[in-house]
C-alpha atoms as a PDB file:
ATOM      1  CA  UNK A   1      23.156  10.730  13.654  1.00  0.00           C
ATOM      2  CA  UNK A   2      23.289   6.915  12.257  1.00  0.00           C
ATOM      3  CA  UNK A   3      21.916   6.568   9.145  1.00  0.00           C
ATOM      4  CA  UNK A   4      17.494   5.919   8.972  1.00  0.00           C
ATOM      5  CA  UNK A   5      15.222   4.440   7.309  1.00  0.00           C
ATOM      6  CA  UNK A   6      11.886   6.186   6.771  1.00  0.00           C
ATOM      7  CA  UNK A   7       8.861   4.000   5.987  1.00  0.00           C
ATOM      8  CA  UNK A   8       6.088   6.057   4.941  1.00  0.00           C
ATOM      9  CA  UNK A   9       2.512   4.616   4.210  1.00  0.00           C
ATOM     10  CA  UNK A  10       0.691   7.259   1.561  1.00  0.00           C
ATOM     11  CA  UNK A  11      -3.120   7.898   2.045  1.00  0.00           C
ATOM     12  CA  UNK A  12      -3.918   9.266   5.262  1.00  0.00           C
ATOM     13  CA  UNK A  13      -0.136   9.537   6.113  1.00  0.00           C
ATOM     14  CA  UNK A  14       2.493  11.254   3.782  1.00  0.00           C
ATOM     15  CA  UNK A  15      -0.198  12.537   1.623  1.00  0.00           C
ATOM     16  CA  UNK A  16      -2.490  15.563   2.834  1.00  0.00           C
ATOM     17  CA  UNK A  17      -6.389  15.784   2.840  1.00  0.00           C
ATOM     18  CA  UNK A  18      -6.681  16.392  -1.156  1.00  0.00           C
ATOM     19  CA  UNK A  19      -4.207  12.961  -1.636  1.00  0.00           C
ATOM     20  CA  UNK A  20      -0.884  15.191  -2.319  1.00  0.00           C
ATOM     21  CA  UNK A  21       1.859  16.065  -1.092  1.00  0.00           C
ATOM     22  CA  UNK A  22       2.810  19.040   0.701  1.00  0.00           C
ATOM     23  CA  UNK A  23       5.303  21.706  -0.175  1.00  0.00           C
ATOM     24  CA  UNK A  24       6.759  21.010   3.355  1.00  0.00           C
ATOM     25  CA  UNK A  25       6.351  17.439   3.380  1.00  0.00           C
ATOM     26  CA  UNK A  26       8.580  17.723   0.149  1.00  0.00           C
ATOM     27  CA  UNK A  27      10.441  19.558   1.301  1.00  0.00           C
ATOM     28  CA  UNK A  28      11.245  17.477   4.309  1.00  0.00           C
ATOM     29  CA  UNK A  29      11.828  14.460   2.805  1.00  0.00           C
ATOM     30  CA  UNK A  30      14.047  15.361   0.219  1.00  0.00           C
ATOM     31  CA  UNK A  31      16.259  17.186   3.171  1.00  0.00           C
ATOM     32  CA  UNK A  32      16.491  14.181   5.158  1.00  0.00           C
ATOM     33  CA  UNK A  33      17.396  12.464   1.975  1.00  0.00           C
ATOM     34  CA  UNK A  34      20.049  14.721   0.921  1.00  0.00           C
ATOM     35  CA  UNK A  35      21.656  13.770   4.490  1.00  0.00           C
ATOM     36  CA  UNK A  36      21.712  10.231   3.723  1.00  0.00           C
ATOM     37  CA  UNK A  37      18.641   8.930   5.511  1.00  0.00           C
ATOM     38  CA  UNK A  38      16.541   6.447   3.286  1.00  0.00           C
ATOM     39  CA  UNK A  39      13.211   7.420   2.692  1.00  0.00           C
ATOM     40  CA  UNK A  40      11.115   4.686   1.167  1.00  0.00           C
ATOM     41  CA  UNK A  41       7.114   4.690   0.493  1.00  0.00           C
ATOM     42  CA  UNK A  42       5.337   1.509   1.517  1.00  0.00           C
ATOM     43  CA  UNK A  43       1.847   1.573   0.415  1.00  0.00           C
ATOM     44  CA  UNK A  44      -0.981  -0.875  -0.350  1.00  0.00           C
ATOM     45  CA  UNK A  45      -1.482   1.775  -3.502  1.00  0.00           C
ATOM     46  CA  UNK A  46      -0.281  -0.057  -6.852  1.00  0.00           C
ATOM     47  CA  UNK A  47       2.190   1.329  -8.585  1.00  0.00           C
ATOM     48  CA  UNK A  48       0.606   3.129 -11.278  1.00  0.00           C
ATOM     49  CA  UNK A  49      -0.751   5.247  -8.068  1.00  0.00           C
ATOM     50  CA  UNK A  50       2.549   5.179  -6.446  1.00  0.00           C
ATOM     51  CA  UNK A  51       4.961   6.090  -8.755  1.00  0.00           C
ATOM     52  CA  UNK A  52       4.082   9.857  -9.067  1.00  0.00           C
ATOM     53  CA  UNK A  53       4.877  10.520  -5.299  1.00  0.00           C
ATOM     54  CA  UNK A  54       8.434   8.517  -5.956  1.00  0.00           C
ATOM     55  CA  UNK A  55       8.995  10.994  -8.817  1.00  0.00           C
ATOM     56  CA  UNK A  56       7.825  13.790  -6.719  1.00  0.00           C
ATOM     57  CA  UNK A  57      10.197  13.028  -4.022  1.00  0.00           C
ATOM     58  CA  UNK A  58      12.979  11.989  -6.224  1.00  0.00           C
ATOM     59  CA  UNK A  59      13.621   8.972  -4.486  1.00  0.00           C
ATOM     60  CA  UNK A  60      16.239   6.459  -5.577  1.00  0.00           C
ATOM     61  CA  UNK A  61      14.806   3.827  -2.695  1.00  0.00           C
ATOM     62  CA  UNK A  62      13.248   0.376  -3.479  1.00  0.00           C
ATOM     63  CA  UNK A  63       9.520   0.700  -3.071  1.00  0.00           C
ATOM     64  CA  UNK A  64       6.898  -1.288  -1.825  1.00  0.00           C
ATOM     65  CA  UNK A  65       3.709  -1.656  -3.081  1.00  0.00           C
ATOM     66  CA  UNK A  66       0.267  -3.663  -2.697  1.00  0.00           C
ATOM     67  CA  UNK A  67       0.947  -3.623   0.964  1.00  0.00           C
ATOM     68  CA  UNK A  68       4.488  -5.922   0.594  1.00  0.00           C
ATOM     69  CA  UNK A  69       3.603  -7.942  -2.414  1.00  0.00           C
ATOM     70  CA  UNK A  70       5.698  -6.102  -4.662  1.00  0.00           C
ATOM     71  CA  UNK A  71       8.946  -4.466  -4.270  1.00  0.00           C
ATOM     72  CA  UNK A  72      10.886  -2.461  -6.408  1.00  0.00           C
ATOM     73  CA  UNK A  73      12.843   0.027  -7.617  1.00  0.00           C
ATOM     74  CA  UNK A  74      10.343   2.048 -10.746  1.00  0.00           C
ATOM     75  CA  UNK A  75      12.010   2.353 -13.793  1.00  0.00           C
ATOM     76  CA  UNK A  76      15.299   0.540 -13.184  1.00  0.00           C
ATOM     77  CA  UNK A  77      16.322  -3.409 -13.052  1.00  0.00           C
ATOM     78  CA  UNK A  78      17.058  -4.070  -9.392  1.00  0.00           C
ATOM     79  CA  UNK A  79      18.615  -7.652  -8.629  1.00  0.00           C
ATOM     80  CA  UNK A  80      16.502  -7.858  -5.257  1.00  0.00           C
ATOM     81  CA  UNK A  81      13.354  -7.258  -6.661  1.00  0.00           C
ATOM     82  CA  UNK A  82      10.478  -9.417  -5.966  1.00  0.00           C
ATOM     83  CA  UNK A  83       6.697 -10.182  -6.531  1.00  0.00           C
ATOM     84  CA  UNK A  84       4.042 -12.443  -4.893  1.00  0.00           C
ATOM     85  CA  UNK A  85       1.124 -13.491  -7.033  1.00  0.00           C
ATOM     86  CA  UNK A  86      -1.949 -15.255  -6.762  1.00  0.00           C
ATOM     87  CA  UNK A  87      -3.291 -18.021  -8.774  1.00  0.00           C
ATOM     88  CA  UNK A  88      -5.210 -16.428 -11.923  1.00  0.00           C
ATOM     89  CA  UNK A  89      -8.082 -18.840 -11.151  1.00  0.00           C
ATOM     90  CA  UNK A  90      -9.567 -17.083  -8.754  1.00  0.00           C
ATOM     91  CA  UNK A  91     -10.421 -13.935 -10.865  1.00  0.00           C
ATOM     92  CA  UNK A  92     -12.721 -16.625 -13.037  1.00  0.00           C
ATOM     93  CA  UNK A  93     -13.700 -18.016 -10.170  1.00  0.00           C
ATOM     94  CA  UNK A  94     -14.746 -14.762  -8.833  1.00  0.00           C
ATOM     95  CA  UNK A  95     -16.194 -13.626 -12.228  1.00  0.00           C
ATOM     96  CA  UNK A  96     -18.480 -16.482 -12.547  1.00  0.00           C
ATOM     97  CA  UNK A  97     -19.696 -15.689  -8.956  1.00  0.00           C
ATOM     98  CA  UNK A  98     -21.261 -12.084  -9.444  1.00  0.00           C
ATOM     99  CA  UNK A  99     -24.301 -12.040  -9.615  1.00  0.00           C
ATOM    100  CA  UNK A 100     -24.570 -14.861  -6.226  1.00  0.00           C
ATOM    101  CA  UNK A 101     -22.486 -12.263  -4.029  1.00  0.00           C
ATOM    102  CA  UNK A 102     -23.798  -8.883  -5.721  1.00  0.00           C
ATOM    103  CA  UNK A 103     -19.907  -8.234  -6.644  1.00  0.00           C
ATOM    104  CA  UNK A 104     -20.099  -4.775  -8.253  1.00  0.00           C
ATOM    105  CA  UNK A 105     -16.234  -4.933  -9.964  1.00  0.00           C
ATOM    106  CA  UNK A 106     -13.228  -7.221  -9.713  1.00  0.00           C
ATOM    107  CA  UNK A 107      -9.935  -5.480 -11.071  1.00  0.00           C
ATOM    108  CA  UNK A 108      -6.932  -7.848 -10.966  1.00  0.00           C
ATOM    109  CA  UNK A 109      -3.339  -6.159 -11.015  1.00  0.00           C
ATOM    110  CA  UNK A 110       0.358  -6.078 -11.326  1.00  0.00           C
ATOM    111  CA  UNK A 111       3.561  -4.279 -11.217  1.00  0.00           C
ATOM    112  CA  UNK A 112       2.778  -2.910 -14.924  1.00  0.00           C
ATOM    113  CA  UNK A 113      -0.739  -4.519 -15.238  1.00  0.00           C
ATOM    114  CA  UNK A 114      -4.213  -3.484 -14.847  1.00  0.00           C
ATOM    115  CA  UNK A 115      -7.293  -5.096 -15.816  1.00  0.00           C
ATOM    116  CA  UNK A 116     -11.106  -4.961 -14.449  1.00  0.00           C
ATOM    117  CA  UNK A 117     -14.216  -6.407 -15.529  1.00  0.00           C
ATOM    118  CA  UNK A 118     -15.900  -3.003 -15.808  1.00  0.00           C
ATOM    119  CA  UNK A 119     -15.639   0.600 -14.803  1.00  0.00           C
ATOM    120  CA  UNK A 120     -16.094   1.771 -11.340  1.00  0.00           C
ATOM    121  CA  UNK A 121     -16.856   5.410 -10.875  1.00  0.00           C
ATOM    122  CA  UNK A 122     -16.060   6.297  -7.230  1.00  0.00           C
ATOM    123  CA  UNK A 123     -14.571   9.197  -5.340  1.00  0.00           C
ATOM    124  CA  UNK A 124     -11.435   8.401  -4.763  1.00  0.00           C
ATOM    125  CA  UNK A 125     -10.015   7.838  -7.754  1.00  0.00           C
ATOM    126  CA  UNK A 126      -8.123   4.377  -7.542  1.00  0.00           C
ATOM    127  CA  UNK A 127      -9.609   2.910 -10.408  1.00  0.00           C
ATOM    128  CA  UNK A 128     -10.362   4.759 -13.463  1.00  0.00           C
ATOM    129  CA  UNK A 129     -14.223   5.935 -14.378  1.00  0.00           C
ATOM    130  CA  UNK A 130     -13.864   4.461 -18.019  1.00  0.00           C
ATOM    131  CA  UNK A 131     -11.867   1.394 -19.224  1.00  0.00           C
ATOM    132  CA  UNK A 132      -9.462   1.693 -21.973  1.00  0.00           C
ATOM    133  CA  UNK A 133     -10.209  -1.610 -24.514  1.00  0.00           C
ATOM    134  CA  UNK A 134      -6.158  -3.165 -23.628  1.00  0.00           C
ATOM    135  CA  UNK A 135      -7.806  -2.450 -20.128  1.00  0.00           C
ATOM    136  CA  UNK A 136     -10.724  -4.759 -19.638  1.00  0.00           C
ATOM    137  CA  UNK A 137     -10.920  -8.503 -17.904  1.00  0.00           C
ATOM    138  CA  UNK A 138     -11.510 -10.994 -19.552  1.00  0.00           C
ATOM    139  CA  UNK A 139     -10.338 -14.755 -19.614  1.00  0.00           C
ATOM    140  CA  UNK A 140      -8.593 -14.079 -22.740  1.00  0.00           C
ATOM    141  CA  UNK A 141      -6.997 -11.048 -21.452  1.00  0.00           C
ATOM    142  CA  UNK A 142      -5.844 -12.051 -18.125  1.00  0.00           C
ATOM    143  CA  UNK A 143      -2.884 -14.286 -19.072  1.00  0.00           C
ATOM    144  CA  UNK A 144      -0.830 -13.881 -15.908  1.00  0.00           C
ATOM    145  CA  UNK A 145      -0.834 -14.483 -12.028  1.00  0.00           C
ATOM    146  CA  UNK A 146      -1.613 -10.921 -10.332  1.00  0.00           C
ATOM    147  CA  UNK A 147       0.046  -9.353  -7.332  1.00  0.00           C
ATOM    148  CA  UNK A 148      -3.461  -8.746  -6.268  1.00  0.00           C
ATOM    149  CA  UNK A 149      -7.224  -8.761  -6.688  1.00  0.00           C
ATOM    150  CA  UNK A 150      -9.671  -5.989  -6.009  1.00  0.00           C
ATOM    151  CA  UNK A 151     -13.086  -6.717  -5.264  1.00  0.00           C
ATOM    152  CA  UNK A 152     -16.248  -4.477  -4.761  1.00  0.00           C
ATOM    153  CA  UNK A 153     -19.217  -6.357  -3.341  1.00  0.00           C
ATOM    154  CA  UNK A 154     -21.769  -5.596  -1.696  1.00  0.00           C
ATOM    155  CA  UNK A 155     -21.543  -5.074   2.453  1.00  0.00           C
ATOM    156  CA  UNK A 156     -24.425  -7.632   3.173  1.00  0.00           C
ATOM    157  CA  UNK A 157     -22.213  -9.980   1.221  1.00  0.00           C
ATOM    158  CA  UNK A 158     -18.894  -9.031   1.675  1.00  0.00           C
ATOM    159  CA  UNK A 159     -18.141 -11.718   5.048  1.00  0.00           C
ATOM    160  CA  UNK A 160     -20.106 -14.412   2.833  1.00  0.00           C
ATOM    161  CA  UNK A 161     -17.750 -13.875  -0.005  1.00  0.00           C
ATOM    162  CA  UNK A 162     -14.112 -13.210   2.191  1.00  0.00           C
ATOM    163  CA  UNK A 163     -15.330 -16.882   3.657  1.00  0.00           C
ATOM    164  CA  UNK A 164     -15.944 -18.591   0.116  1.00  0.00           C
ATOM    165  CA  UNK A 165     -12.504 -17.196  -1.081  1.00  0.00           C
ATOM    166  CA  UNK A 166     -10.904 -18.199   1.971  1.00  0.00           C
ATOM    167  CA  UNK A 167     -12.306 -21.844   1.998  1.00  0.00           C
ATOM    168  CA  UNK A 168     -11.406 -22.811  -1.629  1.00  0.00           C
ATOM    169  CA  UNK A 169      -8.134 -21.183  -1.976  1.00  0.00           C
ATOM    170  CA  UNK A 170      -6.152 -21.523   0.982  1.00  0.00           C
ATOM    171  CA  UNK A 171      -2.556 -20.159  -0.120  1.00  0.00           C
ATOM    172  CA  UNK A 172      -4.266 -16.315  -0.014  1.00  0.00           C
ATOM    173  CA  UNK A 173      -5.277 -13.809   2.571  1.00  0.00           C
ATOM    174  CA  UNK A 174      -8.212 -11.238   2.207  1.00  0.00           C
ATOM    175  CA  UNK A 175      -8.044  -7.987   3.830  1.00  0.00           C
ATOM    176  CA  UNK A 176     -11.191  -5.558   3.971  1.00  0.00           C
ATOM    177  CA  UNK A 177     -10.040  -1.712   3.382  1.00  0.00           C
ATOM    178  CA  UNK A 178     -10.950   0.986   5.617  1.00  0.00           C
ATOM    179  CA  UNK A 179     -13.194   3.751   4.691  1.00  0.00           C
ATOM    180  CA  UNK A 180     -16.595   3.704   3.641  1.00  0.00           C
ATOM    181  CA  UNK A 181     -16.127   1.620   0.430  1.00  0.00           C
ATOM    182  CA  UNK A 182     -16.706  -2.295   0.706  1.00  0.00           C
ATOM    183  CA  UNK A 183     -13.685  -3.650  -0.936  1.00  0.00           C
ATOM    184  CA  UNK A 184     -12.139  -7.119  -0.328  1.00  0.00           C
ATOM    185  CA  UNK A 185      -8.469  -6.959  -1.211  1.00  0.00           C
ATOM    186  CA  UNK A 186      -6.734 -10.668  -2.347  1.00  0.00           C
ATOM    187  CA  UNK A 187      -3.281 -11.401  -1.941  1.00  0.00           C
ATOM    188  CA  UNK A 188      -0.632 -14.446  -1.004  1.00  0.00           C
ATOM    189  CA  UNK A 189      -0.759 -15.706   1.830  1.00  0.00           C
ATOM    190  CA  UNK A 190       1.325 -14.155   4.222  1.00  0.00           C
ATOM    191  CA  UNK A 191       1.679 -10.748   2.594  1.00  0.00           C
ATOM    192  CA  UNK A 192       2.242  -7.751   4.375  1.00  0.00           C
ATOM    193  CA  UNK A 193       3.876  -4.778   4.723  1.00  0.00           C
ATOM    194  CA  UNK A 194       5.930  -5.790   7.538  1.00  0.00           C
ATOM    195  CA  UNK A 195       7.546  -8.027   4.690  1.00  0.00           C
ATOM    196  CA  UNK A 196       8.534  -5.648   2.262  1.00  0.00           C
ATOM    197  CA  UNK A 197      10.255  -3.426   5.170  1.00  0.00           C
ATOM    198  CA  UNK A 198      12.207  -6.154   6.613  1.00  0.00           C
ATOM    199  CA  UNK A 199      13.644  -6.581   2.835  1.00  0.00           C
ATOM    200  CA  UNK A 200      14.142  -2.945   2.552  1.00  0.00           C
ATOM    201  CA  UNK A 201      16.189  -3.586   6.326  1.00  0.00           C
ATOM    202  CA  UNK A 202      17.907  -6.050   4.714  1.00  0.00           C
ATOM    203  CA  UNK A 203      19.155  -4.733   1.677  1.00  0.00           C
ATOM    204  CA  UNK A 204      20.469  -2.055   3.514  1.00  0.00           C
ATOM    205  CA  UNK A 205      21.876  -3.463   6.307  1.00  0.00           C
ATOM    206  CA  UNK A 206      19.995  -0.933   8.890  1.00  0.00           C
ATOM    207  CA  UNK A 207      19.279  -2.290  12.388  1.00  0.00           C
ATOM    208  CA  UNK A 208      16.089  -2.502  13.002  1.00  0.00           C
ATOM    209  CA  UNK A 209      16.184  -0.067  16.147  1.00  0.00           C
ATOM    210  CA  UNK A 210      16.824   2.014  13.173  1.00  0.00           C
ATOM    211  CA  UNK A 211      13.694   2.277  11.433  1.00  0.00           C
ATOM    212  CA  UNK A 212      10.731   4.786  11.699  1.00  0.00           C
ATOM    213  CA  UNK A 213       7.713   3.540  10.004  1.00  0.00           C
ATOM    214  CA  UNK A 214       4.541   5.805  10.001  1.00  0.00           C
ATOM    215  CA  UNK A 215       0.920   4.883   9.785  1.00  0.00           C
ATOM    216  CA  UNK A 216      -2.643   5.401  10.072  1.00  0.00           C
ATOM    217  CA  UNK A 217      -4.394   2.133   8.780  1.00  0.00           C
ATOM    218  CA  UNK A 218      -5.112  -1.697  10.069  1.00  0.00           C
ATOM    219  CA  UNK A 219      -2.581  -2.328   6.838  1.00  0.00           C
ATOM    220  CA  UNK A 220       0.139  -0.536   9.009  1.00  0.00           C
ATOM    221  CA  UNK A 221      -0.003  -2.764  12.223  1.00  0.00           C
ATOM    222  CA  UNK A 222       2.570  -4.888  11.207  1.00  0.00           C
ATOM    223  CA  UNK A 223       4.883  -2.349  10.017  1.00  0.00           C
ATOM    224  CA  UNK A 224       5.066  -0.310  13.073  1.00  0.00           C
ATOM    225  CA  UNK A 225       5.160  -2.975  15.181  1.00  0.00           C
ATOM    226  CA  UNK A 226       8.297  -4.207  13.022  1.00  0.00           C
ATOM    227  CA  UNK A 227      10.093  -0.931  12.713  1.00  0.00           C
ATOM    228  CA  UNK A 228      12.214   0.236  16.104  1.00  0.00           C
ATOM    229  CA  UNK A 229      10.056   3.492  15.949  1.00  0.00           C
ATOM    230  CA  UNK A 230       6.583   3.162  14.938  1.00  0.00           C
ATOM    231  CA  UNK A 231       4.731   6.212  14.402  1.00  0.00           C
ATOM    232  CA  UNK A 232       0.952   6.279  14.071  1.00  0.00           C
ATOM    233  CA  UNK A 233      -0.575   9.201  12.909  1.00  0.00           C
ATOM    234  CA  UNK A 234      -2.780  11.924  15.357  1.00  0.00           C
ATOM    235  CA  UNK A 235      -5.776  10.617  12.710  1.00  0.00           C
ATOM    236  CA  UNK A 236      -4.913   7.007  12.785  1.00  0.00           C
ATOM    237  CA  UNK A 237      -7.230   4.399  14.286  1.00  0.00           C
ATOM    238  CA  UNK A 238      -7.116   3.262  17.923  1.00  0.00           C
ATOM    239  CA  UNK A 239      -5.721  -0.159  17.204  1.00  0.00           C
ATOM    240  CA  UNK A 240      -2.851   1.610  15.503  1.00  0.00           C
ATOM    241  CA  UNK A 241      -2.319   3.950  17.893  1.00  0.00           C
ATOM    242  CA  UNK A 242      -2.189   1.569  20.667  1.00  0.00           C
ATOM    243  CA  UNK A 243       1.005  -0.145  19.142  1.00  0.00           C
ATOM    244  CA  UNK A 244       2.790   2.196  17.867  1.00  0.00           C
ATOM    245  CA  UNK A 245       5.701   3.383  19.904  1.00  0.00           C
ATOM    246  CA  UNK A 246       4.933   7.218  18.842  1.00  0.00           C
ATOM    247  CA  UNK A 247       1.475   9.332  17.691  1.00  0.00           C
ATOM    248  CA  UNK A 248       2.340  12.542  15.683  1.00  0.00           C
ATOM    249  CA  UNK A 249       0.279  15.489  17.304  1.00  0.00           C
ATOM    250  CA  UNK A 250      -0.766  16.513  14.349  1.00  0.00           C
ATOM    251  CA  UNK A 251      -2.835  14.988  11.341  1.00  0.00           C
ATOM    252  CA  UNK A 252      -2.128  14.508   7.660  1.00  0.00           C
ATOM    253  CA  UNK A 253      -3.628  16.957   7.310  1.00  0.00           C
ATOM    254  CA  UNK A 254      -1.259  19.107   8.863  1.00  0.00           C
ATOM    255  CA  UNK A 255       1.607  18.148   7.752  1.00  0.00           C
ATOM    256  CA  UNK A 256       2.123  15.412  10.539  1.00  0.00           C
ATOM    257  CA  UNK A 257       4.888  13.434   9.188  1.00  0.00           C
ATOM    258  CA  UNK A 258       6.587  16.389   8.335  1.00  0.00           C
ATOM    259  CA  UNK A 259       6.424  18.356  11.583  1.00  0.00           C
ATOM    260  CA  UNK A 260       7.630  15.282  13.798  1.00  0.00           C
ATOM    261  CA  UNK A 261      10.789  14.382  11.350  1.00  0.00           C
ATOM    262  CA  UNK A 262      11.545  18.000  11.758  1.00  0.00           C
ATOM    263  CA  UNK A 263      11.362  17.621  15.588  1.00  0.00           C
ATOM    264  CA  UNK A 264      12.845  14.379  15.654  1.00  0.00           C
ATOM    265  CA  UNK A 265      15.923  15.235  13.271  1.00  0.00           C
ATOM    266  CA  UNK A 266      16.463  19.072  14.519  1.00  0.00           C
ATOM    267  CA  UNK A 267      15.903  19.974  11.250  1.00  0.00           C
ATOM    268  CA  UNK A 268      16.288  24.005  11.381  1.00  0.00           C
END
C-alpha cells in the first residue's frame, strides 16, 4: 500500500474516555508505524500536554500543536520548524480588562512557555490547580510573543469580549472551545490545523489523496476537509460529521481510531 499519513486530533479522538491511550490504540499505531506509514498528532493541546502521547507512541513525526500554530519535532532541532505568535499586548490588554468582562484566568503560552495570571482549578486538567512562582503572569514576566492566549470569562460575557478582542487587534482569530467550559482561545490570524497538516504534506512529499485525518471537534473542520480521507469520529459533532468523508462506528471510547485503521489497513 503507498505510504500514509495519519493525522490524529487527541481529546475525544486518539485518546479514550479517561484522556489516555489505549493498549490497542498503541498498539495500532506503532504497527502502522513500523510499516512506514506516518503517524503524526495534531492537537490544539500545547505541548507540555502533548508530548507524553508522542513519547508514548514513540513517534519520530513533526507535531502540531495549538491547533497549527506550532509545529515541531519535541526534543530535536528540526530545520522546518515553525511558530505563529501573537502580539504580547494583548495579554495586558486583557489583564487590565478583568474585572469589566468577569474574566476568571488568562494563561498565555508557548512551545516551552507557560504563564497565567492565577490558578484555575477545573476538571480537566489543562492548566495546573496551583502556580509554580517562574509560573505566574505578570508584565514583568511575560517577555515574549505567545503562540496563544487562553481565556476564561464568564458566558454572559464571553461574545462581548471575543468582539472587543476582535475589533482592536485585527491580525488574530478567537475560537470558543467545546465542552461545557467558557474559554476563548487567541491565536494569529489565519491559524489552523489545516495549516500545520498541509506542512506536514509537504515535508513529506505525500499526496494529499493520501492523508487520513481524524476528528471530533469544530477545531477539526478544516483538517478533514483538507486531508483526502477525513474521518470524524461516531462521537463527533454533526457539523463534523457532515464533512468528513468517513464516521468511525465506534467512539473514543471504544477504541474508534483504532478499530477503523485496523479495518482500513487489514491489519491481522
Amino acid at each position: 500500500m503507498q505510504r500514509k499519513l495519519i493525522a490524529l486530533d487527541l481529546d475525544g479522538t486518539t485518546l479514550n474516555q479517561d484522556a489516555q491511550l489505549s493498549p490497542k490504540t498503541t498498539q495500532t499505531l506503532t504497527e502502522l508505524q513500523s510499516a512506514g506509514h506516518i503517524v503524526s498528532i495534531v492537537t490544539g493541546r500545547p505541548n507540555r500536554l502533548s508530548q507524553n502521547f508522542y513519547q508514548q507512541l514513540g513517534l519520530t513525526s513533526p507535531m502540531i500543536n495549538f491547533n497549527g500554530a506550532l509545529a515541531h519535532i519535541p526534543g530535536q532541532k528540526w530545520a522546518d520548524e515553525y511558530q505563529y505568535t501573537v502580539n504580547k499586548d494583548i495579554v495586558f490588554a486583557l489583564l487590565q480588562l478583568k474585572d469589566q468582562f468577569k474574566i476568571q484566568m488568562v494563561a498565555a503560552e508557548g512551545k516551552t512557555m507557560f504563564l497565567a495570571d492565577q490558578a484555575y482549578p477545573n476538571t480537566f486538567s489543562f492548566f495546573p490547580a496551583t502556580l509554580k512562582r517562574d509560573e505566574l503572569l505578570t508584565r514583568d514576566s511575560l517577555q515574549q510573543d505567545p503562540t496563544a492566549i487562553t481565556v476564561f470569562v464568564e458566558r454572559s460575557d464571553q461574545a462581548a469580549l471575543r468582539q472587543m478582542i476582535l475589533d482592536q487587534f485585527p491580525q488574530v482569530d478567537v475560537n470558543t472551545w467545546g465542552g461545557p467550559a467558557s474559554v476563548l482561545e487567541i491565536v494569529h490570524h489565519g491559524i489552523q490545523k489545516a495549516k500545520g497538516l498541509a506542512h506536514l504534506a509537504d515535508y513529506y512529499q505525500i499526496d494529499q489523496h493520501d492523508i487520513l485525518a481524524f476528528g471530533d471537534e469544530s477545531n477539526d473542520l478544516e483538517m478533514l476537509d483538507y486531508a483526502g480521507l477525513g474521518i470524524a469520529m461516531h462521537n463527533a459533532i454533526a457539523p463534523v460529521k457532515a464533512i468528513a468523508n468517513d464516521v468511525t462506528p465506534l467512539t473514543n471510547a471504544q477504541d474508534g481510531v483504532a478499530n477503523y485503521l485496523i479495518q482500513y489497513f487489514n491489519l491481522a
